[in-house]
C-alpha atoms as a PDB file:
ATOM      1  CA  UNK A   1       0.000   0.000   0.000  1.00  0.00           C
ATOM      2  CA  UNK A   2       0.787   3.082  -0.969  1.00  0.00           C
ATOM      3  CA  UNK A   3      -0.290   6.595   0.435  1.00  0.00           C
ATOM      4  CA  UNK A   4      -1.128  10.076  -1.766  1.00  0.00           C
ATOM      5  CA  UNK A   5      -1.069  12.858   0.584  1.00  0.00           C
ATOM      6  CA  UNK A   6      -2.636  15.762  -1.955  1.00  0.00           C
ATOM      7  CA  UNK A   7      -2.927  18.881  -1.658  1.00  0.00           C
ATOM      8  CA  UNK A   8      -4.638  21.918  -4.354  1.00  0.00           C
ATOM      9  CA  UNK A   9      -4.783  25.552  -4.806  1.00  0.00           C
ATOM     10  CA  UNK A  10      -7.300  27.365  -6.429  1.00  0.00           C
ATOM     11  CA  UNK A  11      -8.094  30.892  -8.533  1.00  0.00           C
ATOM     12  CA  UNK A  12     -11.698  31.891  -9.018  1.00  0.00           C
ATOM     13  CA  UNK A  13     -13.324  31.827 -12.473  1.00  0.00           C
ATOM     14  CA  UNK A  14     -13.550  35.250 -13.733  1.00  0.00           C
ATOM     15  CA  UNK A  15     -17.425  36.467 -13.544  1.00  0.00           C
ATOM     16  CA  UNK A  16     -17.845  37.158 -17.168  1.00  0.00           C
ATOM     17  CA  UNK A  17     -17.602  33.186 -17.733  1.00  0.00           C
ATOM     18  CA  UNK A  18     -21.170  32.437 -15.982  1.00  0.00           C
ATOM     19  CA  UNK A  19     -21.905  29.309 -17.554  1.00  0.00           C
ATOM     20  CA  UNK A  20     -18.728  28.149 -16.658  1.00  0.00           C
ATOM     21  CA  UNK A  21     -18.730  29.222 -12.767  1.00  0.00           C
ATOM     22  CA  UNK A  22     -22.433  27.253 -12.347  1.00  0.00           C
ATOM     23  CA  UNK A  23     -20.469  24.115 -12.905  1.00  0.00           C
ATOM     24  CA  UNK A  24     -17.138  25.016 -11.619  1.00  0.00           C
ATOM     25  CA  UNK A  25     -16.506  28.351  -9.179  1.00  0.00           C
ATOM     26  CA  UNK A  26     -12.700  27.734  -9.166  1.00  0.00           C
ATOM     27  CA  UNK A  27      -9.761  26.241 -11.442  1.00  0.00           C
ATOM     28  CA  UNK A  28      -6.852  24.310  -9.926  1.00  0.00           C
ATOM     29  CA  UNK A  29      -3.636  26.519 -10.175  1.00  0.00           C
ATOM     30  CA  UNK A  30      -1.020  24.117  -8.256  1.00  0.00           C
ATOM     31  CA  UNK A  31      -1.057  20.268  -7.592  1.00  0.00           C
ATOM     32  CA  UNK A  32       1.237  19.159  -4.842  1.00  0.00           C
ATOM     33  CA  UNK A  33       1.314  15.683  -3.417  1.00  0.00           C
ATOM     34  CA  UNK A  34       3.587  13.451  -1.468  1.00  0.00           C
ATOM     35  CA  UNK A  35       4.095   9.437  -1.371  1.00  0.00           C
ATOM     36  CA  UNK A  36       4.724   7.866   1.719  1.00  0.00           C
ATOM     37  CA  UNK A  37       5.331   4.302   1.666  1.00  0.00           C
ATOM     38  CA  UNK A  38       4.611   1.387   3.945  1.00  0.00           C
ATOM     39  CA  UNK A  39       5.947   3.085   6.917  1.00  0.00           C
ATOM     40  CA  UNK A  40       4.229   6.364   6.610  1.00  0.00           C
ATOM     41  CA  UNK A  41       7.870   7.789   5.122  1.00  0.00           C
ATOM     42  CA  UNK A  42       8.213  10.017   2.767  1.00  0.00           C
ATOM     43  CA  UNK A  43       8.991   8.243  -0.859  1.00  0.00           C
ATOM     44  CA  UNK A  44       8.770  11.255  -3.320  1.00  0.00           C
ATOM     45  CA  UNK A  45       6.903  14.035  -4.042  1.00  0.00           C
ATOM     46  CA  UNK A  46       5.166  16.008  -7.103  1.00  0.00           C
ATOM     47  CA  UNK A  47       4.321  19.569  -8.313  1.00  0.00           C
ATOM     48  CA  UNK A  48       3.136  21.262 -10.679  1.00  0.00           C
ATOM     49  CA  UNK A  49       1.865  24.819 -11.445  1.00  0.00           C
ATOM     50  CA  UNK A  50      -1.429  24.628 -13.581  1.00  0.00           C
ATOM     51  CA  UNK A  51      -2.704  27.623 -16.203  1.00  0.00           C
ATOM     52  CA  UNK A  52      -6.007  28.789 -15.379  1.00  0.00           C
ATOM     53  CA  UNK A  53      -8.203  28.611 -18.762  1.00  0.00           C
ATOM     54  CA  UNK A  54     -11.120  30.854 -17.458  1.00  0.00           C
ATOM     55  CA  UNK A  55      -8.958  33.922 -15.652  1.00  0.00           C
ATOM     56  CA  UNK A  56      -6.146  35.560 -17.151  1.00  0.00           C
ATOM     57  CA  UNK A  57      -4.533  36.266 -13.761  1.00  0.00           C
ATOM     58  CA  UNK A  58      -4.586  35.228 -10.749  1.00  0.00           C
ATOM     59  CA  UNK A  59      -6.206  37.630  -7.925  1.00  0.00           C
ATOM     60  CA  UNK A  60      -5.057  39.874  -5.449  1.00  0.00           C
ATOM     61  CA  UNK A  61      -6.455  37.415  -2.552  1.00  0.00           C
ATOM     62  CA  UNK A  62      -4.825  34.448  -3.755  1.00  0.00           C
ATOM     63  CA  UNK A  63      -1.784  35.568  -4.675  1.00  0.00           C
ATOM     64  CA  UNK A  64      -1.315  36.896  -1.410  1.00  0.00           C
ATOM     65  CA  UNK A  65      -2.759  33.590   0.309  1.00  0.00           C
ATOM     66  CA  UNK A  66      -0.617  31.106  -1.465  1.00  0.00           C
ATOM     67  CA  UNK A  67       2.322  33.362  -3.536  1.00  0.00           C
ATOM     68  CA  UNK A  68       1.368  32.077  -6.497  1.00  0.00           C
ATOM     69  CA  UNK A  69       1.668  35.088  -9.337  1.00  0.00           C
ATOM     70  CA  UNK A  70       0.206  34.936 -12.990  1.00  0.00           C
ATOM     71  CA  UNK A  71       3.761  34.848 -14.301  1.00  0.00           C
ATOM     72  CA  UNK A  72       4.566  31.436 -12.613  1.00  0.00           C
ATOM     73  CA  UNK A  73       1.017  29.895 -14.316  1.00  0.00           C
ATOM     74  CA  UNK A  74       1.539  31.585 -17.446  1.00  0.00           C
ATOM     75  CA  UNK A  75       3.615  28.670 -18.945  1.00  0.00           C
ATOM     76  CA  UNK A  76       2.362  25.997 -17.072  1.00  0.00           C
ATOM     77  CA  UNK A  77       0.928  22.998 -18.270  1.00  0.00           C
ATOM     78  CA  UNK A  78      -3.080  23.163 -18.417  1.00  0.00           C
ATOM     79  CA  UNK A  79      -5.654  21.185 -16.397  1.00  0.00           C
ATOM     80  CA  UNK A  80      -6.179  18.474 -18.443  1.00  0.00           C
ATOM     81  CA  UNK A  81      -2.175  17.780 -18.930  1.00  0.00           C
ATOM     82  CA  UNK A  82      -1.168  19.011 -15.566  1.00  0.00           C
ATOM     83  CA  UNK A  83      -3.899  16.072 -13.780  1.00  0.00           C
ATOM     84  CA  UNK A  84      -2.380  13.643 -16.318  1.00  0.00           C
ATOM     85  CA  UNK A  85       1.179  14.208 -15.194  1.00  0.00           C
ATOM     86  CA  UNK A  86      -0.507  13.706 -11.612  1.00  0.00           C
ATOM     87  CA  UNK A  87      -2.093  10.539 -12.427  1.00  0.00           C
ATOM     88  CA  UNK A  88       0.878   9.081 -14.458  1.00  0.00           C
ATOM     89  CA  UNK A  89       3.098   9.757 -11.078  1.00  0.00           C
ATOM     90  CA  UNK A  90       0.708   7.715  -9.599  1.00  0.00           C
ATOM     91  CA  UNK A  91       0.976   4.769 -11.343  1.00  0.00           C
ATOM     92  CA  UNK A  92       4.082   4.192 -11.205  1.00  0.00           C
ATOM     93  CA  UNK A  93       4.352   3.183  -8.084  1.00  0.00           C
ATOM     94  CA  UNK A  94       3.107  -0.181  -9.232  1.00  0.00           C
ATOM     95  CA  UNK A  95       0.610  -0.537  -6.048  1.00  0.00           C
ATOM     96  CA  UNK A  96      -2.238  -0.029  -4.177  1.00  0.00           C
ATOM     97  CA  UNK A  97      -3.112   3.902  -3.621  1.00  0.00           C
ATOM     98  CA  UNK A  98      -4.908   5.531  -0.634  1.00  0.00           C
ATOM     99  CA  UNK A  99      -5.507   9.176  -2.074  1.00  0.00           C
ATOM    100  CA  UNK A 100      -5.311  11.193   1.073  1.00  0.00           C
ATOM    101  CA  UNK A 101      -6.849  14.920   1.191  1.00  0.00           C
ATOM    102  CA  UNK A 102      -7.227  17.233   4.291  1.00  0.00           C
ATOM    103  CA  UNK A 103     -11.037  17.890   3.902  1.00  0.00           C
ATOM    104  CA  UNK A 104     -13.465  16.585   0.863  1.00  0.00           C
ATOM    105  CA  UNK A 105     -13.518  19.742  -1.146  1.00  0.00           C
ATOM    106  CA  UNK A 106     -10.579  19.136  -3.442  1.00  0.00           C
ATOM    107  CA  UNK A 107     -12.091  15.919  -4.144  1.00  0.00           C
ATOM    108  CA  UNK A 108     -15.057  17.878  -5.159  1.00  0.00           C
ATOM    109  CA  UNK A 109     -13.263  20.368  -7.251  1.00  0.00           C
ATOM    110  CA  UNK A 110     -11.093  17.883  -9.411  1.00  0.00           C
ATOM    111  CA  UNK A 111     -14.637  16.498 -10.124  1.00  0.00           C
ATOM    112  CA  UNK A 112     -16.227  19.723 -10.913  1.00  0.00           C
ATOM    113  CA  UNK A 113     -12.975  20.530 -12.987  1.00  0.00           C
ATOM    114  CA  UNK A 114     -13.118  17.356 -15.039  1.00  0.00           C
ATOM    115  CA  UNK A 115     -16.478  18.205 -15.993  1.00  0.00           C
ATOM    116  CA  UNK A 116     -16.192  21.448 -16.705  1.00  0.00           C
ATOM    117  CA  UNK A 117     -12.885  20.778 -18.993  1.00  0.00           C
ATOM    118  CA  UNK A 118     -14.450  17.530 -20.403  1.00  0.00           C
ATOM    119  CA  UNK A 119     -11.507  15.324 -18.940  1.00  0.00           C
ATOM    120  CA  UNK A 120     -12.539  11.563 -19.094  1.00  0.00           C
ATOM    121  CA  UNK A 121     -10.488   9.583 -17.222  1.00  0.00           C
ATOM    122  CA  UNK A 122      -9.108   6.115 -18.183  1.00  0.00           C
ATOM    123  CA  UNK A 123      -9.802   3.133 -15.764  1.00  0.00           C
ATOM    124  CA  UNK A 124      -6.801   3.212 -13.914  1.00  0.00           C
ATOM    125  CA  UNK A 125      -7.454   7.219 -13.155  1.00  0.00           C
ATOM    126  CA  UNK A 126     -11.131   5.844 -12.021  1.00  0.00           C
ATOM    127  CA  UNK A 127      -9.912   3.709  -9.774  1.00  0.00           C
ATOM    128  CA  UNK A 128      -7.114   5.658  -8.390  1.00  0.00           C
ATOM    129  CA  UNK A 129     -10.091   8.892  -8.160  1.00  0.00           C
ATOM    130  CA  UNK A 130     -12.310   5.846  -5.786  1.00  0.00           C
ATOM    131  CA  UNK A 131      -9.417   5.940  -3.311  1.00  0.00           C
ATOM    132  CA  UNK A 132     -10.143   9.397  -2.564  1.00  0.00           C
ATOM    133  CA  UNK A 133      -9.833   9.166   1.541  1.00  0.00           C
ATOM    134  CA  UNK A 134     -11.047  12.287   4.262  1.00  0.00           C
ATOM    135  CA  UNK A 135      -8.563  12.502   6.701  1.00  0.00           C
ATOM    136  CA  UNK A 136      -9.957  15.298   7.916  1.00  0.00           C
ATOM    137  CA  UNK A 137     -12.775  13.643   8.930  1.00  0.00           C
ATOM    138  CA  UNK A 138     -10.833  10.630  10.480  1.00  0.00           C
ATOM    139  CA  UNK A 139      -8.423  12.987  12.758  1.00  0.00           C
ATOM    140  CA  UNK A 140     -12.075  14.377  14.012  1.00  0.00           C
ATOM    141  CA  UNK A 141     -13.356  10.989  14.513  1.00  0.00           C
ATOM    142  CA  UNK A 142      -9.999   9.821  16.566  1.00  0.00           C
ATOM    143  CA  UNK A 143      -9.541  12.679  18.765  1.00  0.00           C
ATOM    144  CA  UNK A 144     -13.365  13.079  19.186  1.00  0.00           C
ATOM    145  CA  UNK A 145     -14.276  16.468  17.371  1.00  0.00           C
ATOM    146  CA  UNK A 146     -17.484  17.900  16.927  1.00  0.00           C
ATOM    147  CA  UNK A 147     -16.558  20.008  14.669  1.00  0.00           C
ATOM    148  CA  UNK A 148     -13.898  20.837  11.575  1.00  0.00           C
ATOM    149  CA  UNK A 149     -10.459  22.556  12.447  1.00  0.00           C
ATOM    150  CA  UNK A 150      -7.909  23.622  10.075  1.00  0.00           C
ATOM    151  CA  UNK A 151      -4.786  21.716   9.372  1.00  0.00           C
ATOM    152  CA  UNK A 152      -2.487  24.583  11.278  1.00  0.00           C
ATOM    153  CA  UNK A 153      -5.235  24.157  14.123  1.00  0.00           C
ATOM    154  CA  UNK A 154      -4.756  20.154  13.707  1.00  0.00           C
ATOM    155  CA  UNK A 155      -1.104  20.343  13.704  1.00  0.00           C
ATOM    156  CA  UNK A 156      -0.582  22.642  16.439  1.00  0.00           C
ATOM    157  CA  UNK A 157      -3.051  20.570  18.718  1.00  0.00           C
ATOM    158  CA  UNK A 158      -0.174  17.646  18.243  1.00  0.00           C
ATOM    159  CA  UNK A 159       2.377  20.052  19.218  1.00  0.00           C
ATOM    160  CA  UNK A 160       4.108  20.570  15.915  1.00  0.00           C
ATOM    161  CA  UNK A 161       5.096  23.602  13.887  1.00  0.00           C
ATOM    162  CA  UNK A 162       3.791  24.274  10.229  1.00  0.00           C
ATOM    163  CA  UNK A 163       6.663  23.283   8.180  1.00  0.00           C
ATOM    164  CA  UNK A 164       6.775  26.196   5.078  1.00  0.00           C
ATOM    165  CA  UNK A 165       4.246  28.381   3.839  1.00  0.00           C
ATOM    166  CA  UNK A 166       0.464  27.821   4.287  1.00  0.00           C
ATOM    167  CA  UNK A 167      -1.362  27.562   1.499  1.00  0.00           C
ATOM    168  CA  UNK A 168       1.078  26.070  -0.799  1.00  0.00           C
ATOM    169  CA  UNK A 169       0.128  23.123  -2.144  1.00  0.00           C
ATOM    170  CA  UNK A 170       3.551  20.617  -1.545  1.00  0.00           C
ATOM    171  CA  UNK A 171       3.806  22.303   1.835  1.00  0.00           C
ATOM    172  CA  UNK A 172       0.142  21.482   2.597  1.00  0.00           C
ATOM    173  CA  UNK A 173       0.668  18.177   1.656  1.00  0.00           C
ATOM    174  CA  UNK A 174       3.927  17.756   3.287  1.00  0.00           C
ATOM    175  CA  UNK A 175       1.979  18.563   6.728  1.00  0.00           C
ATOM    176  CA  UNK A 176      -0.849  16.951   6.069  1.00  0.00           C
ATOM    177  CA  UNK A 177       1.801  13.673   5.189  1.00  0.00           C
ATOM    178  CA  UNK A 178       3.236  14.479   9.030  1.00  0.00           C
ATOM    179  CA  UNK A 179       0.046  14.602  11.101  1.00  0.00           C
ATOM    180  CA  UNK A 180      -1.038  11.319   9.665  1.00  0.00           C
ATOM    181  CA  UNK A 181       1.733   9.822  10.499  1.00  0.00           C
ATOM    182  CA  UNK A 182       1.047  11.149  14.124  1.00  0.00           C
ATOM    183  CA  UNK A 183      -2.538   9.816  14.008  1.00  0.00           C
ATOM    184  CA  UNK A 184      -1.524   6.281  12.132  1.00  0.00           C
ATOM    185  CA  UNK A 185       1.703   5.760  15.112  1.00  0.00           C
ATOM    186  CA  UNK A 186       0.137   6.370  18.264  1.00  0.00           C
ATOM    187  CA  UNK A 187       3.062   3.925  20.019  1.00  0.00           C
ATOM    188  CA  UNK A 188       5.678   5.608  17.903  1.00  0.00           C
ATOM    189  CA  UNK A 189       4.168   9.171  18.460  1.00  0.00           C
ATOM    190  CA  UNK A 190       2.900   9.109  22.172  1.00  0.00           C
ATOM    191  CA  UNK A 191       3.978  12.458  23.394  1.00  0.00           C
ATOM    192  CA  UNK A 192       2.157  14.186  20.497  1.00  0.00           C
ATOM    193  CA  UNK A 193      -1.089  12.414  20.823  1.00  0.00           C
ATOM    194  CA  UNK A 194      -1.001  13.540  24.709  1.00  0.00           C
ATOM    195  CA  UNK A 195      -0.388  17.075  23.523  1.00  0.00           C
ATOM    196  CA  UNK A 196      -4.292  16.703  21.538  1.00  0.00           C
ATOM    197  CA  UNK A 197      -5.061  15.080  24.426  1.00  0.00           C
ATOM    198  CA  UNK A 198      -4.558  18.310  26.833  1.00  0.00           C
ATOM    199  CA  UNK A 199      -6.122  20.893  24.398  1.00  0.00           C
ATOM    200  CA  UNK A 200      -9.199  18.888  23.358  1.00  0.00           C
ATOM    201  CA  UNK A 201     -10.136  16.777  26.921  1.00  0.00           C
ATOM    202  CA  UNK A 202      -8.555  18.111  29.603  1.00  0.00           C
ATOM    203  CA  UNK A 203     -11.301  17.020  31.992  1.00  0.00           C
ATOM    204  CA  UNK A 204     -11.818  13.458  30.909  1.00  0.00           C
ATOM    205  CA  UNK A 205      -8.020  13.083  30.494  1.00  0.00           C
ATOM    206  CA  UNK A 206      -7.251  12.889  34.003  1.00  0.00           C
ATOM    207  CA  UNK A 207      -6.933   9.196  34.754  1.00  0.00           C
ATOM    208  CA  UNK A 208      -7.220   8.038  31.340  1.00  0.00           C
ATOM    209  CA  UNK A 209      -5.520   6.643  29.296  1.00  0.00           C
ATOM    210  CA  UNK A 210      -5.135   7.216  25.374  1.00  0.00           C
ATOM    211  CA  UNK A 211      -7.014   3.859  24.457  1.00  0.00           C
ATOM    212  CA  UNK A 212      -9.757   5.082  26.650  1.00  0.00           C
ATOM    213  CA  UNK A 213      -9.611   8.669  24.900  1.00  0.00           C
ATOM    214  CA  UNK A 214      -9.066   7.586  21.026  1.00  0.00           C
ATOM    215  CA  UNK A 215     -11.377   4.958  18.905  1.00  0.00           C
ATOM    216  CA  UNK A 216      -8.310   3.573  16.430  1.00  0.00           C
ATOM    217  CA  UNK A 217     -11.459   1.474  15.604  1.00  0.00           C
ATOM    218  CA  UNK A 218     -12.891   3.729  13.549  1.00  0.00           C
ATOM    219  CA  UNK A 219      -9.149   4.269  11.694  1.00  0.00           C
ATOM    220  CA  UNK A 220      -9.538   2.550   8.069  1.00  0.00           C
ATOM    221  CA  UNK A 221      -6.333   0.579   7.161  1.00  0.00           C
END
């Protein structure tokens, strides 16, 4: 087994395209993803800018949020080439894929995309697309959230620093890659689990212990 930790950035659709933003709001300006292999290491990583077809530049806010400028998508591949490099890195590591995402929503937006931009994907895409795995939701369910935090929050709970930027997509990923290690090791990453521990339950974790405070049940393998 192999795991995808991926990551997206986005630009809004310009509003003179309005049959375009009722399928799609935003296009996908940056792919980053990591592979981590059997034991949650890092095996290699992947990037890619992506030109935006329905905005000529990319705005104010998100240039400022992520860095990304309109000169640095101006020659990069499109969406439909840019998600084939993506899926062709995927293969090739010959194995089983868990596609990991903080959150559901760039699951939904590579969807939305591919409709949008007509991009049928070949079998092996479909299946790699089916892997498509929340973690989000899973570090709520094991630590016992009611509702959504960021990753920073999520990360800082566990006691780590943000490696990089925020908001760029390898970063993200790179994160996202290190607190599911955290959550997929509790022997191997005790201290940081008792860090979420003491900001999420600090009643019920006196006289406790972590089996008694996190369901690994509900952790899919």
């Amino acid at each position: 087994m192999k795991y995808i930790v991926l990551d997206l950035e986005m630009n809004p659709i310009h509003k003179d395209y309005k049959e375009q933003k009722r399928i799609c709001r935003s296009e996908i300006i940056q792919i980053g993803a990591i592979a981590l292999d059997d034991t949650l290491r890092e095996a290699d990583s992947f990037l890619t800018y992506v030109k935006p077809q329905y905005n000529d530049a990319i705005t104010e806010l998100i240039q400022n949020l992520t860095g990304i400028t309109t000169e640095k998508v101006q020659t990069a591949p499109p969406f439909c080439e840019a998600l084939r490099l993506f899926f062709d890195w995927c293969r090739h590591f010959d194995d089983d894929l868990l596609l990991i995402q903080w959150s559901s929503s760039d699951r939904k937006q590579v969807v939305r995309e591919m409709r949008l931009k007509e991009y049928v994907p070949d079998p092996a895409e479909e299946k790699i697309m089916g892997s498509w795995y929340d973690f989000q939701e899973e570090f709520g369910q094991v630590v016992g959230l009611e509702n959504s935090v960021s990753l920073e929050t999520a990360i800082s709970f566990a006691g780590a620093d943000f490696d990089g930027r925020q908001h760029d997509a390898l970063n993200d990923a790179r994160n996202t890659a290190h607190l599911f290690r955290i959550i997929r090791n509790p022997e191997e990453n005790h201290e940081a689990l008792e860090r979420v521990i003491s900001y999420l339950k600090p009643k019920e974790a006196a006289g406790t212990c972590l089996g008694d405070l996190f369901d690994f049940g509900k952790v899919i393998l």
